[in-house]
C-alpha atoms as a PDB file:
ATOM      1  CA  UNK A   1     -20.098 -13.725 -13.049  1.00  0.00           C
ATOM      2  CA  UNK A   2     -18.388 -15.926 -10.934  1.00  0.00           C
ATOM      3  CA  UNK A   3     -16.807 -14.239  -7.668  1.00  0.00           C
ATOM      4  CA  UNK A   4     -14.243 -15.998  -5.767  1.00  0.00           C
ATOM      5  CA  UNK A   5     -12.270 -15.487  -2.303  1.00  0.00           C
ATOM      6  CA  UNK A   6      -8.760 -16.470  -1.843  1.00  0.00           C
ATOM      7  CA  UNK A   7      -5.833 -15.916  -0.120  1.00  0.00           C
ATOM      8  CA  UNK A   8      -4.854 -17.248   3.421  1.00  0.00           C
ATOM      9  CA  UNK A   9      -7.721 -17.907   6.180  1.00  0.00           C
ATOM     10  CA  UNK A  10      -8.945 -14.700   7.635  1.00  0.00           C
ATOM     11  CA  UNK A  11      -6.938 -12.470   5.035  1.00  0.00           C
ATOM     12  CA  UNK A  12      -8.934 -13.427   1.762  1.00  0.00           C
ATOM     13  CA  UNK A  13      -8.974 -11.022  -0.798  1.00  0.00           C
ATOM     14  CA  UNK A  14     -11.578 -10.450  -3.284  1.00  0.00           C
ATOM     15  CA  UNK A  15     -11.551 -11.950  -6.959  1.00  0.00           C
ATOM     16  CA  UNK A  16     -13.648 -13.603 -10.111  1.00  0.00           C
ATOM     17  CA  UNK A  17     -13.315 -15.740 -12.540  1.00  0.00           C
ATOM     18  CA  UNK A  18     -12.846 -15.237 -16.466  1.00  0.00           C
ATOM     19  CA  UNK A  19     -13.872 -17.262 -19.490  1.00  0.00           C
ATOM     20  CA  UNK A  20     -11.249 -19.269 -18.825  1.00  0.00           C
ATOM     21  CA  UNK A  21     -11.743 -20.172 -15.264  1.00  0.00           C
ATOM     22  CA  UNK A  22      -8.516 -18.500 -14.009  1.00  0.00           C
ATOM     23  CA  UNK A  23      -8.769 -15.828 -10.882  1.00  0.00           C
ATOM     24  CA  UNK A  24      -8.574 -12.439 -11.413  1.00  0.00           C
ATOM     25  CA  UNK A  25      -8.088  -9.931  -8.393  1.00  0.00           C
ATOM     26  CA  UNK A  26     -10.675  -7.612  -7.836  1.00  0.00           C
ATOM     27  CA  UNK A  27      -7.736  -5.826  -5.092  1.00  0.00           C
ATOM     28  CA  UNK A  28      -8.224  -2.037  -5.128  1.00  0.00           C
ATOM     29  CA  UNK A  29     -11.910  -1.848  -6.677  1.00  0.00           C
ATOM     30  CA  UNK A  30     -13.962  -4.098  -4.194  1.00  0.00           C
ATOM     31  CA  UNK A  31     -12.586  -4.245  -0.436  1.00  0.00           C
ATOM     32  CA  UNK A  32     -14.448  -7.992  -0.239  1.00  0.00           C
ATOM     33  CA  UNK A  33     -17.171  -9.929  -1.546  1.00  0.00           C
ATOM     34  CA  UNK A  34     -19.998  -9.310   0.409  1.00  0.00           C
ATOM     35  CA  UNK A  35     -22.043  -6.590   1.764  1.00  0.00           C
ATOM     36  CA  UNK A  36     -22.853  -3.854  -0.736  1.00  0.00           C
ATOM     37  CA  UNK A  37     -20.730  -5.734  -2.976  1.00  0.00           C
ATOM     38  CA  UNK A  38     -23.532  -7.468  -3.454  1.00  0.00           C
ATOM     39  CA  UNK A  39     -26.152  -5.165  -3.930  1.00  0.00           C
ATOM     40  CA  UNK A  40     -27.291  -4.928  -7.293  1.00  0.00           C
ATOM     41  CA  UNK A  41     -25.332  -1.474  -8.311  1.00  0.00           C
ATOM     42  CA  UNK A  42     -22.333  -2.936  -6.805  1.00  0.00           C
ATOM     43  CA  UNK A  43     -22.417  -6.062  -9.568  1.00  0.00           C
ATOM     44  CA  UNK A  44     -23.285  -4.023 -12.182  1.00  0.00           C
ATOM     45  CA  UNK A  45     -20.440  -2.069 -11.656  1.00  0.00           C
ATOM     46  CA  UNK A  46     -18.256  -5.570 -11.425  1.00  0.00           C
ATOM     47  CA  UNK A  47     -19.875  -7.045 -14.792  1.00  0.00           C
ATOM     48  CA  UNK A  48     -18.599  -3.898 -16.950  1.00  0.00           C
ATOM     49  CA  UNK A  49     -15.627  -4.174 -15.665  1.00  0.00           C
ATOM     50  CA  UNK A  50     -12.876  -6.607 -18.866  1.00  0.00           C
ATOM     51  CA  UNK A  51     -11.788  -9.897 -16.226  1.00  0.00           C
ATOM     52  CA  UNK A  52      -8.434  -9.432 -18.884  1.00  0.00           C
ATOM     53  CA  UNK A  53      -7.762  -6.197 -17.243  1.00  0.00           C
ATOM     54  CA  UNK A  54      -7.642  -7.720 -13.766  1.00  0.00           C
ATOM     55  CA  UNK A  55      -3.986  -9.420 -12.592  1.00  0.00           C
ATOM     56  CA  UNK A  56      -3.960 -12.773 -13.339  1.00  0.00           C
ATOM     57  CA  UNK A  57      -3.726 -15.128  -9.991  1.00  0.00           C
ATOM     58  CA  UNK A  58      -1.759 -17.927 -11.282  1.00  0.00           C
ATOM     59  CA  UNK A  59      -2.371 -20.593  -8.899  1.00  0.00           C
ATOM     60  CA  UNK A  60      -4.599 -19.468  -5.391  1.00  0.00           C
ATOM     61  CA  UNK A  61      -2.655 -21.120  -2.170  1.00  0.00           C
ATOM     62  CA  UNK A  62      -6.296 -21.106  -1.156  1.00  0.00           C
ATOM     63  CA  UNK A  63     -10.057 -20.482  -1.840  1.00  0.00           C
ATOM     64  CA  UNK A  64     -11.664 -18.977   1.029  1.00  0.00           C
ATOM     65  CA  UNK A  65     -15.278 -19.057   1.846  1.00  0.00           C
ATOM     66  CA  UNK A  66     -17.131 -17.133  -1.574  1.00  0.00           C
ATOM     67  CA  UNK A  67     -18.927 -14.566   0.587  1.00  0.00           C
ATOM     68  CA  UNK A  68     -17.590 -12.840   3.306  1.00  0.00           C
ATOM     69  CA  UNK A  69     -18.791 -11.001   6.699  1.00  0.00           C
ATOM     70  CA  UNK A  70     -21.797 -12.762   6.690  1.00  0.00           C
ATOM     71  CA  UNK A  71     -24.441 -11.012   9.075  1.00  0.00           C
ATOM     72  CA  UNK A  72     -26.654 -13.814   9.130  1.00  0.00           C
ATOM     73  CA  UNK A  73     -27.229 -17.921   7.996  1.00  0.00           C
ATOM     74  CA  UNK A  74     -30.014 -19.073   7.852  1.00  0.00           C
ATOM     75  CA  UNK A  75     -31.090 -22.259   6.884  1.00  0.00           C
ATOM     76  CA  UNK A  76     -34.140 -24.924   6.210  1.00  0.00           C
ATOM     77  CA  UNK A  77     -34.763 -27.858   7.899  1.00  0.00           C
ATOM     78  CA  UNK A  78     -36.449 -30.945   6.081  1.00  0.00           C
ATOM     79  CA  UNK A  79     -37.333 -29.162   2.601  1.00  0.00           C
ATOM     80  CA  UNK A  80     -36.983 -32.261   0.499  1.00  0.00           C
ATOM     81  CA  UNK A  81     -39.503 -34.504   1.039  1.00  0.00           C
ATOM     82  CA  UNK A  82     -37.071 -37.938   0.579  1.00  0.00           C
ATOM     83  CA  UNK A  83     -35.033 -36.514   3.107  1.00  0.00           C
ATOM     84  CA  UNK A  84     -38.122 -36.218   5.856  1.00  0.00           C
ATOM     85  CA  UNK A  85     -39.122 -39.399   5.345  1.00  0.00           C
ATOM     86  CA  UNK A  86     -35.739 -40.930   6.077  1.00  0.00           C
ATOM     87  CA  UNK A  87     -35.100 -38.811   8.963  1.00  0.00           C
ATOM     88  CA  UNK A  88     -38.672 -40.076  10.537  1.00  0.00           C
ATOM     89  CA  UNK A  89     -40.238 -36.717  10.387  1.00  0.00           C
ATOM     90  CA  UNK A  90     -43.580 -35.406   8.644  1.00  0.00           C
ATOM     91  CA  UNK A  91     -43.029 -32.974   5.541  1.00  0.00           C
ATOM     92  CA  UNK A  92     -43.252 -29.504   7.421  1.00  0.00           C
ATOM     93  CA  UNK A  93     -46.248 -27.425   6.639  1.00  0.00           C
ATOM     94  CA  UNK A  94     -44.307 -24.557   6.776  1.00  0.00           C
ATOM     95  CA  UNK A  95     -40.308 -23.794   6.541  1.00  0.00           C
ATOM     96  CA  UNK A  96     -38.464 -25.064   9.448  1.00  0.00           C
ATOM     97  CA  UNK A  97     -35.808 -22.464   9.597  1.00  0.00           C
ATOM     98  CA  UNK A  98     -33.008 -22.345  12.670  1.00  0.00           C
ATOM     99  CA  UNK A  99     -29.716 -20.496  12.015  1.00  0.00           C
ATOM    100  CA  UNK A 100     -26.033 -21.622  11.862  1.00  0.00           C
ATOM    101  CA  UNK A 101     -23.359 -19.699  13.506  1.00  0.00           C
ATOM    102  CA  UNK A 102     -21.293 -17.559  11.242  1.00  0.00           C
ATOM    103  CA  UNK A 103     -17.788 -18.730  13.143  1.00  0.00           C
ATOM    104  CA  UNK A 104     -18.680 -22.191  11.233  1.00  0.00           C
ATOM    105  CA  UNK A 105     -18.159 -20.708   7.850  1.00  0.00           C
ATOM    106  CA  UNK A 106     -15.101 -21.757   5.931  1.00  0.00           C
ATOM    107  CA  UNK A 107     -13.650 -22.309   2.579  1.00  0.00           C
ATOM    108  CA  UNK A 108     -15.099 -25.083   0.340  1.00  0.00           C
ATOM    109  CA  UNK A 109     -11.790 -27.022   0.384  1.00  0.00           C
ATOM    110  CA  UNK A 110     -11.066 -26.476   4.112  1.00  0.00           C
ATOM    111  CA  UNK A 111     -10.455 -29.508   6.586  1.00  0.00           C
ATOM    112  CA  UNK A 112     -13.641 -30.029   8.398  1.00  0.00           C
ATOM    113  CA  UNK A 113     -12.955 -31.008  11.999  1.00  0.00           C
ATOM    114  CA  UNK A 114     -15.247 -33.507  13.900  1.00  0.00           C
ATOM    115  CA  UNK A 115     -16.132 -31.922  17.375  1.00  0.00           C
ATOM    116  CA  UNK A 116     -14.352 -33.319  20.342  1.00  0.00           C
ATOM    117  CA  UNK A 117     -16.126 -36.687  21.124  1.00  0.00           C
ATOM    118  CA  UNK A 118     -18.601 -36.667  18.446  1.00  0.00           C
ATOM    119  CA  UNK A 119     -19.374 -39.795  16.974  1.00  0.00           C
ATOM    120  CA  UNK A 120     -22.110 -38.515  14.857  1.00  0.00           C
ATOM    121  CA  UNK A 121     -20.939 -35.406  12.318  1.00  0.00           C
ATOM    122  CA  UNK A 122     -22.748 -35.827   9.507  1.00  0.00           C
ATOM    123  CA  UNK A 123     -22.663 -34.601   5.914  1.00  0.00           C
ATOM    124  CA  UNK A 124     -25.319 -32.702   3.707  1.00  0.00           C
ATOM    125  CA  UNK A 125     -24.886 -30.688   0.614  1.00  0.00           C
ATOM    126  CA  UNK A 126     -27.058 -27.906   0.017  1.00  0.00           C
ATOM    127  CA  UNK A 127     -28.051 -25.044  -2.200  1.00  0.00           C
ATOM    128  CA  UNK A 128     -26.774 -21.083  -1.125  1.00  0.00           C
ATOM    129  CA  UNK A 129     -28.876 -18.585  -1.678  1.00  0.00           C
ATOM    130  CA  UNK A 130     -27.232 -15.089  -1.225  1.00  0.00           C
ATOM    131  CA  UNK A 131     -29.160 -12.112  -0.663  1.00  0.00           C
ATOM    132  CA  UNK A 132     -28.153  -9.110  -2.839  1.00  0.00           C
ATOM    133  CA  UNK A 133     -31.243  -6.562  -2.507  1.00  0.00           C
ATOM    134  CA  UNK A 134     -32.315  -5.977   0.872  1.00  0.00           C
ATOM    135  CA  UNK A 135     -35.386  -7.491   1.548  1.00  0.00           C
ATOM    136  CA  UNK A 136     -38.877  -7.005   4.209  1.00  0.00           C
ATOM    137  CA  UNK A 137     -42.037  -8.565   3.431  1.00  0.00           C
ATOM    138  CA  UNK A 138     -41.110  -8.795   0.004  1.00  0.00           C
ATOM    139  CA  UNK A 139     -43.789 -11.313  -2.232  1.00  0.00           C
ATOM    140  CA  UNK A 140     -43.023 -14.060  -3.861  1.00  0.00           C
ATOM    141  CA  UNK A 141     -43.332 -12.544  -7.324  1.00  0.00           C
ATOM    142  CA  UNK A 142     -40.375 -10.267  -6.803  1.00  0.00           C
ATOM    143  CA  UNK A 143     -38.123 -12.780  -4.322  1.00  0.00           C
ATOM    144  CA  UNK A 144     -35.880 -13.564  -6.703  1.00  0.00           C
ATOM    145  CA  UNK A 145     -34.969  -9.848  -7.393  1.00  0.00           C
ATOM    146  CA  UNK A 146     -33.454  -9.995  -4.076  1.00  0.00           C
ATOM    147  CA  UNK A 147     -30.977 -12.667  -4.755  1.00  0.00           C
ATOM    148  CA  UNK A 148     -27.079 -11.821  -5.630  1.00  0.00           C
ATOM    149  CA  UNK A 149     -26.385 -15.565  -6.712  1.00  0.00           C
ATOM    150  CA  UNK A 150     -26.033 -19.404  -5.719  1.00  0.00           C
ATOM    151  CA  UNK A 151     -23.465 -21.395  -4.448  1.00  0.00           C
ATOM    152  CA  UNK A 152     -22.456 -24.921  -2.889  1.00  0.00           C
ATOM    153  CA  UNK A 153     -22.656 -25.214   0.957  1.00  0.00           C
ATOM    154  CA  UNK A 154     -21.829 -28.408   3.037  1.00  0.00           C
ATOM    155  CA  UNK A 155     -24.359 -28.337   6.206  1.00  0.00           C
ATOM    156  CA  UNK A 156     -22.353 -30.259   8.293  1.00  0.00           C
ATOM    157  CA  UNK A 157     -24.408 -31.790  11.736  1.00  0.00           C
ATOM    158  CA  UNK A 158     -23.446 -33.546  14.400  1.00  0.00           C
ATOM    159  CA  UNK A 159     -26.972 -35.576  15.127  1.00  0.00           C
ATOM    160  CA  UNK A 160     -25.996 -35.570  19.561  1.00  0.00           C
ATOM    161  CA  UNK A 161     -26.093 -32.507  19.245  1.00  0.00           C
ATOM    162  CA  UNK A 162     -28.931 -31.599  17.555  1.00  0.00           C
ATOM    163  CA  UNK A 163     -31.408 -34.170  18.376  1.00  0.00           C
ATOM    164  CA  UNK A 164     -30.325 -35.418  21.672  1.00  0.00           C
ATOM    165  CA  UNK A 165     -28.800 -32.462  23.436  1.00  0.00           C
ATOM    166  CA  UNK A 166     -32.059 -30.389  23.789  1.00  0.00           C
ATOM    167  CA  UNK A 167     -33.532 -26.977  22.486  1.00  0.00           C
ATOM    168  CA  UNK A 168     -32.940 -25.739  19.204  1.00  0.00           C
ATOM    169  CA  UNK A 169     -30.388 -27.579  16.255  1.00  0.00           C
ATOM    170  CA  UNK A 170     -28.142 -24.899  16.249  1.00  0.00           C
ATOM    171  CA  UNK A 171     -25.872 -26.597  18.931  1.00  0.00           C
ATOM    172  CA  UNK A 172     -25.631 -29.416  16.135  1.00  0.00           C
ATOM    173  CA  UNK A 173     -24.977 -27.480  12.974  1.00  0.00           C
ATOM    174  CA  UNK A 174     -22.597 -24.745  13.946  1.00  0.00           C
ATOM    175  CA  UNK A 175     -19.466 -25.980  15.043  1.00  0.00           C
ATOM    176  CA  UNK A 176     -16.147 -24.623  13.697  1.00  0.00           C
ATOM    177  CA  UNK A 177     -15.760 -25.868  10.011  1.00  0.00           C
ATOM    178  CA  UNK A 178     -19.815 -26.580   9.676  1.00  0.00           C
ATOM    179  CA  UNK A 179     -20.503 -24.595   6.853  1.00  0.00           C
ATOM    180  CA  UNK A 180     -17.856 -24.576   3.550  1.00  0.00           C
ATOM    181  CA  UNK A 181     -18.945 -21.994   0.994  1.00  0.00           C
ATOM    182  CA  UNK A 182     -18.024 -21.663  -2.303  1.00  0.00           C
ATOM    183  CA  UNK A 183     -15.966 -22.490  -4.563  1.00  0.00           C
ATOM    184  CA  UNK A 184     -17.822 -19.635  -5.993  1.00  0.00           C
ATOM    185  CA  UNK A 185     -20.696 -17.288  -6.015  1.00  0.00           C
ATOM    186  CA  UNK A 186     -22.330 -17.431  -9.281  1.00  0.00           C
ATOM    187  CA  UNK A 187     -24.456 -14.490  -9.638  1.00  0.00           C
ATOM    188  CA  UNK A 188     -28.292 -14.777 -10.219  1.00  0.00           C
ATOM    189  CA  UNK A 189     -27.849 -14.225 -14.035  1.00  0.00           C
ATOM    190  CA  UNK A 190     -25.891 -17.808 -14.405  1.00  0.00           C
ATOM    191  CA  UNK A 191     -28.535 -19.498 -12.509  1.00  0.00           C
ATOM    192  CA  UNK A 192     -31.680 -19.100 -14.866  1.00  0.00           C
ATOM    193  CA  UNK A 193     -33.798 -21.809 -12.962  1.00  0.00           C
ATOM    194  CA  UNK A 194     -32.826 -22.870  -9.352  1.00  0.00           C
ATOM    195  CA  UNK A 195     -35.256 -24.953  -8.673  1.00  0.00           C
ATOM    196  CA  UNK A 196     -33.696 -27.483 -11.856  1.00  0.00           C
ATOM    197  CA  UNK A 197     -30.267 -28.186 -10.211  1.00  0.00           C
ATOM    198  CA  UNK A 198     -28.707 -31.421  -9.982  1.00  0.00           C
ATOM    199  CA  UNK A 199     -26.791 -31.638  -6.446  1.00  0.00           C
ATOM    200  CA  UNK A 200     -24.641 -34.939  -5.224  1.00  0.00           C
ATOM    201  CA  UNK A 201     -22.074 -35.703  -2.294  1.00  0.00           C
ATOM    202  CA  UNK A 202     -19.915 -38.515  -2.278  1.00  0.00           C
ATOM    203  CA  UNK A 203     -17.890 -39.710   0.606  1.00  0.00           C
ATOM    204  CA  UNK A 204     -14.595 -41.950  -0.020  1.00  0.00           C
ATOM    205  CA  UNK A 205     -16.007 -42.298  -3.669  1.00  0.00           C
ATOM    206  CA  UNK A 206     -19.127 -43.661  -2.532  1.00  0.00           C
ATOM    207  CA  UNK A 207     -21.879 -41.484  -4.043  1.00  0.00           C
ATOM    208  CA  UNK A 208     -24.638 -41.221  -0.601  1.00  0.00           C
ATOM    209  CA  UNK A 209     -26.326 -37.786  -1.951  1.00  0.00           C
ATOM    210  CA  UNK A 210     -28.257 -37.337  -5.672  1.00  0.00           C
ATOM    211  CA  UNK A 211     -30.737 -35.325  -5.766  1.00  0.00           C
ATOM    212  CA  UNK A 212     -32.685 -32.274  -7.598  1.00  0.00           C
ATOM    213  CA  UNK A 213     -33.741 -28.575  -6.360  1.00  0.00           C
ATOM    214  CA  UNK A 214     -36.817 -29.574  -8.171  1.00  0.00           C
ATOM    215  CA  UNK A 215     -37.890 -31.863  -4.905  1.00  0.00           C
ATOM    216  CA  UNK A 216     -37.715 -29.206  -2.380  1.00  0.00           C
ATOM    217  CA  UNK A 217     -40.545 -28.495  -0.361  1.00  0.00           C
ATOM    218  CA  UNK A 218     -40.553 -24.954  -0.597  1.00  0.00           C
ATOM    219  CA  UNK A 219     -38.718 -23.398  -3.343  1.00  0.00           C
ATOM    220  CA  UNK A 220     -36.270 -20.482  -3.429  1.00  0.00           C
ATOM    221  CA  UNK A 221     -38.567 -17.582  -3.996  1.00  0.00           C
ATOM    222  CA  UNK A 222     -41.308 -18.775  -1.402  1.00  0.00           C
ATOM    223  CA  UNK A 223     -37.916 -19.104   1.031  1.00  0.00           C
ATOM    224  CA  UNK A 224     -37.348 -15.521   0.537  1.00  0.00           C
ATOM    225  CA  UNK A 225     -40.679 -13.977   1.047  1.00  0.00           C
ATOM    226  CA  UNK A 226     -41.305 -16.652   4.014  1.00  0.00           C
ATOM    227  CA  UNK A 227     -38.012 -15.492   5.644  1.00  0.00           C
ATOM    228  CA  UNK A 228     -38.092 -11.687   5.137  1.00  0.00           C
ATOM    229  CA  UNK A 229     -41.750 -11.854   7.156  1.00  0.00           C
ATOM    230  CA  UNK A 230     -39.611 -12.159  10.077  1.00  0.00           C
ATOM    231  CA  UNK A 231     -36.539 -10.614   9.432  1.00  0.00           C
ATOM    232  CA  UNK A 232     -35.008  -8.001   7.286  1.00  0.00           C
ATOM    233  CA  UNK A 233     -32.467  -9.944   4.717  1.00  0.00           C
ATOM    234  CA  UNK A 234     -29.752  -7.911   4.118  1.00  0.00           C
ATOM    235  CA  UNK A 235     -27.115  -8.271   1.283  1.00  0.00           C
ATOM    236  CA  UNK A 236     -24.701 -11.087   2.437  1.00  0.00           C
ATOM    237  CA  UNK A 237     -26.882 -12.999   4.250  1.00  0.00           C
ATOM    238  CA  UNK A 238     -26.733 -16.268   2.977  1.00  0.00           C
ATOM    239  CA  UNK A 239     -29.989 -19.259   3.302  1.00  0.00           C
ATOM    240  CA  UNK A 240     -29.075 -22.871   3.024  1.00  0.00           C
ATOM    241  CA  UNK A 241     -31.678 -24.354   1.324  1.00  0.00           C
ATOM    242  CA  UNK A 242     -32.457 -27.623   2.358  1.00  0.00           C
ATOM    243  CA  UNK A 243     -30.523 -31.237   1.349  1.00  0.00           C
ATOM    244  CA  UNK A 244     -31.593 -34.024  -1.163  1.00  0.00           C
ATOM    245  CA  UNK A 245     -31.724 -37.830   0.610  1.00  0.00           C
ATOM    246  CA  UNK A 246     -29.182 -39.778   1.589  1.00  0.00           C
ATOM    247  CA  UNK A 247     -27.075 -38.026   5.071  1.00  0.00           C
ATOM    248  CA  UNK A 248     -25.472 -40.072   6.986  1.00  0.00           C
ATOM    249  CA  UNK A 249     -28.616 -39.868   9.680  1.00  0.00           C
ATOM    250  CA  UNK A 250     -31.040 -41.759   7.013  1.00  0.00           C
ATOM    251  CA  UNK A 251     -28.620 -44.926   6.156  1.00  0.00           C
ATOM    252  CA  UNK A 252     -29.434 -48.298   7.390  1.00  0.00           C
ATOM    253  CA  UNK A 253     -27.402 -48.364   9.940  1.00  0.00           C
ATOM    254  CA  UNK A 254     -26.912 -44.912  10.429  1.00  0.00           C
ATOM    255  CA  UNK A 255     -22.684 -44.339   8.851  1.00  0.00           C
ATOM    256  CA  UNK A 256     -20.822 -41.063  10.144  1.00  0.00           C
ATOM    257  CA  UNK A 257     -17.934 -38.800   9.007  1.00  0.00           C
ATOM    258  CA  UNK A 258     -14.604 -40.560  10.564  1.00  0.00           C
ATOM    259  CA  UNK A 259     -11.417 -38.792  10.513  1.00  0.00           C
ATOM    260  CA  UNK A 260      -9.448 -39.307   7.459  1.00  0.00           C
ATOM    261  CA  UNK A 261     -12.262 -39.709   5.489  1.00  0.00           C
ATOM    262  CA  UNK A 262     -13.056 -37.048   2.370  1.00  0.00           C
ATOM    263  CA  UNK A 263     -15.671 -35.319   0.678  1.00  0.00           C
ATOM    264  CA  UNK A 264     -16.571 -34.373  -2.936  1.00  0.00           C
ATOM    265  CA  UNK A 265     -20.121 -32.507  -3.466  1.00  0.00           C
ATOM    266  CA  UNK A 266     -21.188 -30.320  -6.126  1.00  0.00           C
ATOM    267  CA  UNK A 267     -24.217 -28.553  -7.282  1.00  0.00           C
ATOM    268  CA  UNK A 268     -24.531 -27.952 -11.486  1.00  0.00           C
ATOM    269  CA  UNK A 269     -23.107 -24.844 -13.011  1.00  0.00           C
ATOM    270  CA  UNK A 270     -21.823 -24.046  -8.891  1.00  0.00           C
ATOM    271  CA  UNK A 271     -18.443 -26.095  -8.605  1.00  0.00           C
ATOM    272  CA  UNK A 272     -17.361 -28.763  -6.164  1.00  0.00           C
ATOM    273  CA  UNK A 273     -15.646 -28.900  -2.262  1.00  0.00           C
ATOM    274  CA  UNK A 274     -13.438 -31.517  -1.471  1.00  0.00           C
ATOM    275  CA  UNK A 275     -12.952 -31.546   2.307  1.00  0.00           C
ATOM    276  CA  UNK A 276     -10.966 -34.030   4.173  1.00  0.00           C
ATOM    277  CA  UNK A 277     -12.205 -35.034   7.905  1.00  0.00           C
ATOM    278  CA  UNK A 278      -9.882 -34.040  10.925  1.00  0.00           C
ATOM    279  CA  UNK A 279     -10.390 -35.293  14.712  1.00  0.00           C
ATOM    280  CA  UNK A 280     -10.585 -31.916  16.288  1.00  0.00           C
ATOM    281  CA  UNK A 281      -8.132 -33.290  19.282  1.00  0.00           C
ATOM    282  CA  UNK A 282      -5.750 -33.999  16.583  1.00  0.00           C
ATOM    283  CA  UNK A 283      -5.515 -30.956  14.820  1.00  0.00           C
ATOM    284  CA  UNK A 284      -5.390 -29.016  18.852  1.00  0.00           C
ATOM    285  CA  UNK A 285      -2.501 -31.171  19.582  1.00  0.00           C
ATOM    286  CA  UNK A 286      -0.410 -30.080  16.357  1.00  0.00           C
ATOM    287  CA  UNK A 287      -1.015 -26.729  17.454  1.00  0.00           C
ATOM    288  CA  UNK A 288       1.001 -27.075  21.055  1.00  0.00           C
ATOM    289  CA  UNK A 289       4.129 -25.817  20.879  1.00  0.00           C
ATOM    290  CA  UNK A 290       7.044 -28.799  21.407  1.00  0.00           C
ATOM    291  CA  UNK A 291       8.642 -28.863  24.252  1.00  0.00           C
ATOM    292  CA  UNK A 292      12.302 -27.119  25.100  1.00  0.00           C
END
């Protein structure tokens, strides 16, 4: 299955797609796509139902970020080797996680804004993984039992902040508009193999990000185990995997986002985002009221 969120920001309402790629409301039998949703009884109980029984959404004002009331996102710092080496820093012996606010999440076709000031918001497109079973010290063997599905996220940075700013990179990474989601959650069953998925990011046309999950570091079922050590992973809780080579960080010279400027990335068999760049003043100052 394919499960979708649209509608208006903040009132999304829950949805999939059918054979045909149209959106079908899920209104009435799931509240949203998340949570126990997610759990495995919960998408059994979404796969038997026909998609030509649902109501027919003819043409979404809107996709909204594919999983909602995330509790927690977590992601993976240098997990393609390429993309160490360009960023000047060793291959990590083990996962370099930090987290990204949740207040960052957005829909895959949202503006993204550039903080105020920044002149270093970068770009990196990255495989979801979204947790379905809940998971503690699970093994590697049995990880990917845990997993709902897959989907595109954009990891946006801004490299001040990060790397220059002190502590920890979630100061960088989790600014409003950081982390698109979507278009869509495909669930585990579409995914057979994640670690042989062909993701690219393009910015203005020009194609900066190709790349394979085959590269990473650590793969998608050592991620799981690894992570639920340390933490219980409930369903919802979504893990950015890691990006391919090629951010804006590792060109020579260094090239940032600039407002105006759009995105394209997409991951194989998990859709595409197109997001356009907004100065962050700009977008405050439309929202004054005029004068009387």
């Amino acid at each position: 299955m394919k499960l979708v969120r649209f509608g208006t920001k903040g009132r999304e309402r829950p949805g999939l797609l059918d054979a045909e790629g149209a959106v079908r409301s899920l209104e009435g039998i799931v509240a949203d796509i998340g949570g126990a949703v997610l759990e495995p009884q919960g998408l059994a109980r979404l796969r038997a139902i026909d998609p030509g029984s649902l109501p027919r959404i003819a043409s979404p004002e809107r996709l909204g970020a594919c999983v909602g009331s995330v509790g927690k996102f977590l992601c993976i710092g240098l997990n393609y080797a390429d993309h160490a080496a360009e960023s000047g820093m060793a291959v990590p012996s083990e996962p370099v996680v930090f987290m990204k606010a949740t207040s960052a999440i957005c829909g895959p076709d949202d503006d993204v804004l550039i903080p105020r000031g920044s002149t270093r918001t970068d770009w990196e497109v990255e495989l979801g993984v979204v947790i379905g079973g809940r998971a503690r010290y699970v093994n590697e063997r049995d990880a990917l039992d845990h997993v709902a599905g897959y989907c595109v996220v954009n990891d946006l940075s801004e490299r001040e902040h990060q790397l220059d700013r002190g502590g920890q990179w979630v100061k960088g990474k989790s600014h409003d508009t950081f982390a698109p989601l979507g278009p869509w959650l495909a669930t585990a069953d579409e995914i057979p193999d994640p670690q042989d998925l062909r993701l690219w990011l393009e910015v203005d046309g020009h194609r900066f990000q190709e790349g394979s999950t085959r590269t990473m570091v650590f793969g998608v079922a050592h991620l799981v185990a690894y992570l639920s050590q340390f933490m219980t992973l409930e369903p919802g809780d979504v893990i950015s995997t890691g990006t391919p080579p090629g951010v804006g960080l590792g060109q020579r010279p260094p090239v940032y986002l600039r407002a105006g400027q759009a995105m394209r990335l997409g991951i194989d068999g998990l859709g595409e985002q197109r997001q356009r760049a907004v100065a962050f003043d700009d977008v405050s100052r439309s929202r004054r009221p005029s004068a009387t």
